[in-house]
Protein backbone atom coordinates (compact mmCIF):
# COMPACT_ATOMS: atom_id res chain seq x y z
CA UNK A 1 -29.48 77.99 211.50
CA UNK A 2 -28.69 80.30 208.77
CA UNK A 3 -25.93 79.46 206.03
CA UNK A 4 -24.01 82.38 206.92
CA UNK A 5 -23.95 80.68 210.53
CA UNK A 6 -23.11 77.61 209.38
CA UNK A 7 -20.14 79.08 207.23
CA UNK A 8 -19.01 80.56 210.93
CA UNK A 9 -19.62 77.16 212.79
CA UNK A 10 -17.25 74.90 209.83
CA UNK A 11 -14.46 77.76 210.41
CA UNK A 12 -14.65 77.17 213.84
CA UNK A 13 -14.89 73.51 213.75
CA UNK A 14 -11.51 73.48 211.16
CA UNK A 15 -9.70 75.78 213.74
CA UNK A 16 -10.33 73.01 216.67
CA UNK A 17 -9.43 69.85 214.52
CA UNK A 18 -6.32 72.22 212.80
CA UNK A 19 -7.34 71.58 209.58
CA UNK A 20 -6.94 75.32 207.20
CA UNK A 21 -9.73 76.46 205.27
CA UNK A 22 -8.29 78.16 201.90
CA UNK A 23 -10.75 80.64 200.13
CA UNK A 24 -10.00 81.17 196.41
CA UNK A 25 -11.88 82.09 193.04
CA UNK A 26 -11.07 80.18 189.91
CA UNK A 27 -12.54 77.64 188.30
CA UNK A 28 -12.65 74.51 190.60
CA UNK A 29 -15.23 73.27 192.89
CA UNK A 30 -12.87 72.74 196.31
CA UNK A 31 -12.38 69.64 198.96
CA UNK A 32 -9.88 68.41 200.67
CA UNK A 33 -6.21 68.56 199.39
CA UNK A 34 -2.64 68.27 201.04
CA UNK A 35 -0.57 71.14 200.65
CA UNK A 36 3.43 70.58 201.75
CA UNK A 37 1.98 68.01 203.78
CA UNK A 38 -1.11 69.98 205.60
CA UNK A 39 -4.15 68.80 205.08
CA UNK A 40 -7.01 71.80 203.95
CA UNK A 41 -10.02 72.03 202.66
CA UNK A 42 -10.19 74.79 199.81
CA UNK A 43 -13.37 76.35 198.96
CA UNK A 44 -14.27 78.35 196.44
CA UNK A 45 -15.68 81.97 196.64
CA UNK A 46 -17.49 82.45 193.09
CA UNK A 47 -19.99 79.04 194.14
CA UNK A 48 -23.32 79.90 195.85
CA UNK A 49 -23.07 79.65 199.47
CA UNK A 50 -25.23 76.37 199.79
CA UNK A 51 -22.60 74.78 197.12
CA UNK A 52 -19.91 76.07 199.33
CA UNK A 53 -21.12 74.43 202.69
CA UNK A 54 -22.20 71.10 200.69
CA UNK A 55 -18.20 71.35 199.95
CA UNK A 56 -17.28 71.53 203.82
CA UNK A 57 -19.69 68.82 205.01
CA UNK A 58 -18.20 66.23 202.63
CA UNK A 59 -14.70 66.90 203.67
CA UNK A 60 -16.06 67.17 207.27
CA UNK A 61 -17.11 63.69 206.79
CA UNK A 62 -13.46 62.19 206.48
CA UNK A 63 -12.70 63.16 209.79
CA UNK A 64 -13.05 62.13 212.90
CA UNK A 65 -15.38 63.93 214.96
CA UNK A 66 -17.18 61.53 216.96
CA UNK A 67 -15.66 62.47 220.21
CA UNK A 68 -15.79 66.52 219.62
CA UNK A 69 -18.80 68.83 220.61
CA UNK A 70 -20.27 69.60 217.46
CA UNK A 71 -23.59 72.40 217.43
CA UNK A 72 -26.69 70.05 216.81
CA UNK A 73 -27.17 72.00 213.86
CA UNK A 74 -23.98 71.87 212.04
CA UNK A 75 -23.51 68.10 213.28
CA UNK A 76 -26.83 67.75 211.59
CA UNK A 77 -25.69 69.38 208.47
CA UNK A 78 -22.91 66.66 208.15
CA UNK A 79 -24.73 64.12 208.38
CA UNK A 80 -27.68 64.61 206.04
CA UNK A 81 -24.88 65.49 203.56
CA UNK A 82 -23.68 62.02 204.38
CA UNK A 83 -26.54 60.37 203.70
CA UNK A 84 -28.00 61.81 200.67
CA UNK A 85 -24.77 61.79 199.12
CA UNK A 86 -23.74 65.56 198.11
């Protein structure tokens, strides 16, 4: 699967757990934050793309999505990012 697709498949995946996806430019790297008590994940535009998904898999990983249909390949994703430790 191609990072762009993979980009697609983590916006889809925040929309079905409700968790926001903020995209900004600056000079931070991104992850999980609470904002007036709403969990998102901000990411940030200026990284590479492959910087930017490494971002989403590791805040991925603190929630639970055992019981959710995941694609293979973006399931996949997460967990080697779990594993090596991005």
């Amino acid at each position: 699967m191609k990072s762009e697709e993979l980009l697609e498949e983590f916006e889809l995946l925040s929309d079905r757990i409700g968790v926001k996806i903020i995209k900004g430019k600056g000079d931070f790297t991104g992850g999980n934050c609470t904002i007036n008590e709403e969990k998102v994940i901000v990411i940030n535009n200026n990284k590479p793309i492959e910087q930017r998904l490494n971002i989403l898999a590791k805040s991925f990983i603190e929630y639970d999505l055992d019981k959710l249909y995941i694609v293979p390949a973006l399931r996949a994703y997460i967990d080697d990012c779990q594993t090596l430790g991005l």
